[in-house]
C-alpha atoms as a PDB file:
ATOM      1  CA  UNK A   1     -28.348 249.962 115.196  1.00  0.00           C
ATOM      2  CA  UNK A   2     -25.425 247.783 114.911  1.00  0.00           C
ATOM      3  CA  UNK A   3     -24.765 244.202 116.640  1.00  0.00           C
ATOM      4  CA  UNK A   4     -22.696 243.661 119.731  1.00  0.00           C
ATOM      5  CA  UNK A   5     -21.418 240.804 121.530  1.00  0.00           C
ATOM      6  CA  UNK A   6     -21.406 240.767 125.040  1.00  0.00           C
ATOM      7  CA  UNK A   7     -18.268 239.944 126.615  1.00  0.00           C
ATOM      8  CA  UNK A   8     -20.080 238.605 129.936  1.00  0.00           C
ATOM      9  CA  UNK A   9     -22.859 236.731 128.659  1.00  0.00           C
ATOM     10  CA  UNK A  10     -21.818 236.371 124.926  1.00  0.00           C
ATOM     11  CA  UNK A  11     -25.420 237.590 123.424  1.00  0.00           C
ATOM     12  CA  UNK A  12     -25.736 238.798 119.991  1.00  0.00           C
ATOM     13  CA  UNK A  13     -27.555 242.197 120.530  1.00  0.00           C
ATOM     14  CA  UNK A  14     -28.534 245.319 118.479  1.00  0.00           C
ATOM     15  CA  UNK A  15     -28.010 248.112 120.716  1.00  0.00           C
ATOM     16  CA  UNK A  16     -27.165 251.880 120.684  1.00  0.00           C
ATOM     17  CA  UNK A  17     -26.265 252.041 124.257  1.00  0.00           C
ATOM     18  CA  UNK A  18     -22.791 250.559 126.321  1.00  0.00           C
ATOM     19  CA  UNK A  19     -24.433 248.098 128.188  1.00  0.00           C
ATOM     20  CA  UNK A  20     -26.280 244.871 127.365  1.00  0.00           C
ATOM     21  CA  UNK A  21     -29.491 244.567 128.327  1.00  0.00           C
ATOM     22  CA  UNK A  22     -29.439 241.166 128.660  1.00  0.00           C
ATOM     23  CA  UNK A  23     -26.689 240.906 132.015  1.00  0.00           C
ATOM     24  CA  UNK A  24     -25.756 244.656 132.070  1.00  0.00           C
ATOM     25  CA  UNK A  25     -22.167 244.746 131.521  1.00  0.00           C
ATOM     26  CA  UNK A  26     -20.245 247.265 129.881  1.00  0.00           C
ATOM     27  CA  UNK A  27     -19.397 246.382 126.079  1.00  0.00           C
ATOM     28  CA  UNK A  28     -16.027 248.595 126.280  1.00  0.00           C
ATOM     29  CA  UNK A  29     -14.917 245.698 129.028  1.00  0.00           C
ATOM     30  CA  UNK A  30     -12.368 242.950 127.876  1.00  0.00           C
ATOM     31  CA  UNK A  31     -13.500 239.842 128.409  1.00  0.00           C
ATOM     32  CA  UNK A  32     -11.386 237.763 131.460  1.00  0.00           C
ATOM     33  CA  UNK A  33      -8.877 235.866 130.885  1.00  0.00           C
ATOM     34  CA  UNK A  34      -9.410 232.091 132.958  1.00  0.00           C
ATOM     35  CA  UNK A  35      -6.191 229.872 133.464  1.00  0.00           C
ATOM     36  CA  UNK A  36      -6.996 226.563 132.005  1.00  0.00           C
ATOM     37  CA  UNK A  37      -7.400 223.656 134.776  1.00  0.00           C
ATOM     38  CA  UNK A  38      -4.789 221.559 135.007  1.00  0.00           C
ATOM     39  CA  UNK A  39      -6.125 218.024 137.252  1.00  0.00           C
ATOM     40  CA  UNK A  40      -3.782 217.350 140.284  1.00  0.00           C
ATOM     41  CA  UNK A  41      -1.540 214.505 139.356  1.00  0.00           C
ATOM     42  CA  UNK A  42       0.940 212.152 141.280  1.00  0.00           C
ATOM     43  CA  UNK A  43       4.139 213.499 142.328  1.00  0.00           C
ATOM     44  CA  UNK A  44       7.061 210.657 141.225  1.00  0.00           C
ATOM     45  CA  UNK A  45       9.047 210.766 143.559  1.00  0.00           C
ATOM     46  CA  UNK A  46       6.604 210.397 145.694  1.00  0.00           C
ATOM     47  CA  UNK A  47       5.604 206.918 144.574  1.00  0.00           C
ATOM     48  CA  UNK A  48       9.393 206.321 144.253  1.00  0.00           C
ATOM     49  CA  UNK A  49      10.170 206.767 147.835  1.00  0.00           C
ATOM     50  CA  UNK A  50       7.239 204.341 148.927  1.00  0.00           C
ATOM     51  CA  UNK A  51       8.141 201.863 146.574  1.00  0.00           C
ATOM     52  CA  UNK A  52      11.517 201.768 147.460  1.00  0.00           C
ATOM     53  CA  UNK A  53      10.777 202.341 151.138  1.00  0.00           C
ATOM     54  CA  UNK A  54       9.058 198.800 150.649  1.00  0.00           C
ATOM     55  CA  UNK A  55      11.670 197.046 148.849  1.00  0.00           C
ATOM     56  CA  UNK A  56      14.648 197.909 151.086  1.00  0.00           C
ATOM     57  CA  UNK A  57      12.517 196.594 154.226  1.00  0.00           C
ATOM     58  CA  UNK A  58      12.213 193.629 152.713  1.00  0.00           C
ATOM     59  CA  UNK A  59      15.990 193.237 151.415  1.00  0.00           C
ATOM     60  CA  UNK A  60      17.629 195.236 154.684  1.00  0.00           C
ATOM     61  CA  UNK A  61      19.036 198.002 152.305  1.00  0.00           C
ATOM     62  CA  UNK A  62      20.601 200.602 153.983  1.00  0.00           C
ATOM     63  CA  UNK A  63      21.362 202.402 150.646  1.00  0.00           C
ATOM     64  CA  UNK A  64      17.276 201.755 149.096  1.00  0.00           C
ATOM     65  CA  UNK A  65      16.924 203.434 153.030  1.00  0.00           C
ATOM     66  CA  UNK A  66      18.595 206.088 152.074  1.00  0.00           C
ATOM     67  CA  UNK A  67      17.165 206.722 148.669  1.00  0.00           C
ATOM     68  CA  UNK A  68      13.658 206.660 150.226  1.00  0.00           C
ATOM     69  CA  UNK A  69      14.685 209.202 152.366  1.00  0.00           C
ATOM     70  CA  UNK A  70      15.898 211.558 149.954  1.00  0.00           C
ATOM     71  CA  UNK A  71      13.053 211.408 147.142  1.00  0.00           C
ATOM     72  CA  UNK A  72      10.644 211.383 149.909  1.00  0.00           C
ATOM     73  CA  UNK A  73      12.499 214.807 151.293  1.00  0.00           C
ATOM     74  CA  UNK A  74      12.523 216.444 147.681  1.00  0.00           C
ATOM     75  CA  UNK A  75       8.445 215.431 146.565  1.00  0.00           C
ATOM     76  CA  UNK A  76       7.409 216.900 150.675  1.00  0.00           C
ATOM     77  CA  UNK A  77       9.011 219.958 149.315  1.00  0.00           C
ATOM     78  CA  UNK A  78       8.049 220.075 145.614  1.00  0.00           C
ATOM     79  CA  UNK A  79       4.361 219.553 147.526  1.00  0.00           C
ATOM     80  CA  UNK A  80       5.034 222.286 149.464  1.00  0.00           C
ATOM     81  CA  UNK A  81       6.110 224.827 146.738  1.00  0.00           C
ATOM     82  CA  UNK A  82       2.788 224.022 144.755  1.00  0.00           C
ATOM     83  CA  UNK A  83       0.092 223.240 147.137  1.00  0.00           C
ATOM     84  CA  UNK A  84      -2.705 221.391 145.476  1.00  0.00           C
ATOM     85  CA  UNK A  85      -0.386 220.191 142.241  1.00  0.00           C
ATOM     86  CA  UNK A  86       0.071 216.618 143.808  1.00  0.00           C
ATOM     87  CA  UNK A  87      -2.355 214.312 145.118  1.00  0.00           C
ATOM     88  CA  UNK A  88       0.033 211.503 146.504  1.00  0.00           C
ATOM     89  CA  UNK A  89       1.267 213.081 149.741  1.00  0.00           C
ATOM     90  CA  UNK A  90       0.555 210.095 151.996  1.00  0.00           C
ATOM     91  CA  UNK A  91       3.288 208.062 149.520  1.00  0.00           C
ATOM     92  CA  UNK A  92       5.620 210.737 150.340  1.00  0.00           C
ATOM     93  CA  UNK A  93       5.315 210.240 154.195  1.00  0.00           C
ATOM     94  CA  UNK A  94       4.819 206.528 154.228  1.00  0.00           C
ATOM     95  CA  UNK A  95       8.114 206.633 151.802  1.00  0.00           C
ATOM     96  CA  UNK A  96       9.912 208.834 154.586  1.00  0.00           C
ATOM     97  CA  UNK A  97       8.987 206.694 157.511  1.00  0.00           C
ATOM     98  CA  UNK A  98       9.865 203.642 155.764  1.00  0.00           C
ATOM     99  CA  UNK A  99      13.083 205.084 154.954  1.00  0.00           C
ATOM    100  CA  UNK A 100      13.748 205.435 158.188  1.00  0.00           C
ATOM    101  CA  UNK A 101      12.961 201.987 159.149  1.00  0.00           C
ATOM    102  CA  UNK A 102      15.042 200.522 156.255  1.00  0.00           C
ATOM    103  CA  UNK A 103      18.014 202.676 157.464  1.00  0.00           C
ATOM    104  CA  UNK A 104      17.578 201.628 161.506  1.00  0.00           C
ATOM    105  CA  UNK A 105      16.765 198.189 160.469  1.00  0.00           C
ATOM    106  CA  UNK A 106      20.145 198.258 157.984  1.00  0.00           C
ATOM    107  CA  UNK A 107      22.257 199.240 160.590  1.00  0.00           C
ATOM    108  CA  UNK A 108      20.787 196.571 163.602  1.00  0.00           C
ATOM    109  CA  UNK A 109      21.664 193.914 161.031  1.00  0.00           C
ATOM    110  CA  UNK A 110      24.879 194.673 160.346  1.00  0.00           C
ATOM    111  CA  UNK A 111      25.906 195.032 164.008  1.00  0.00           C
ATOM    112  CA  UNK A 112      24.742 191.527 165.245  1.00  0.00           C
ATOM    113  CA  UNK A 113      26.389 189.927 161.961  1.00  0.00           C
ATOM    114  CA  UNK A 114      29.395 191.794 161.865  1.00  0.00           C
END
């Protein structure tokens, strides 16, 4: 008799025959191969666009408006691309909207002062 590992329960045995007797799979199988978990994370761009979102309603800024808008645009779509990657797509959104608030509020202000 010789000594087998199992490659779907990983028991030592000593056994003649193809299959362990401990699970019954086949010792001719190659074990699987599992992709290693990765932990969603926060998207940067994401947090970007919020943060700026905030700063250019408080300081008016057309351009910080703008900014928002476009890192909020590019993490929606890097979400998108890898669903489940990214935990931080309420940033993303809030970043967009207040984008767009910095941008209409930008261009109210500059029409009643100039």
């Amino acid at each position: 008799m010789n000594q087998r590992v199992c490659p779907g329960c990983s028991v030592l045995s000593e056994t003649e025959g193809e299959f362990c007797p401990q699970c019954g799979t086949s010792y001719s199988r190659s074990p699987e191969r599992q992709e290693p978990y990765t932990a969603p994370s926060r998207h940067g761009q994401a947090t970007a666009s919020m943060v700026l979102g905030i700063v250019g309603l408080l300081l008016f800024g057309i351009i910080l408006g703008i900014l928002a808008i476009v890192f909020a645009n590019k993490a929606r779509a890097d979400m998108k691309a890898t669903p489940g990657m990214y935990t931080n797509g309420g940033m993303a959104t809030a970043g967009l909207v207040l984008g767009i608030i910095d941008l209409v509020a930008g261009v109210i202000w500059l029409s009643v002062w100039f």
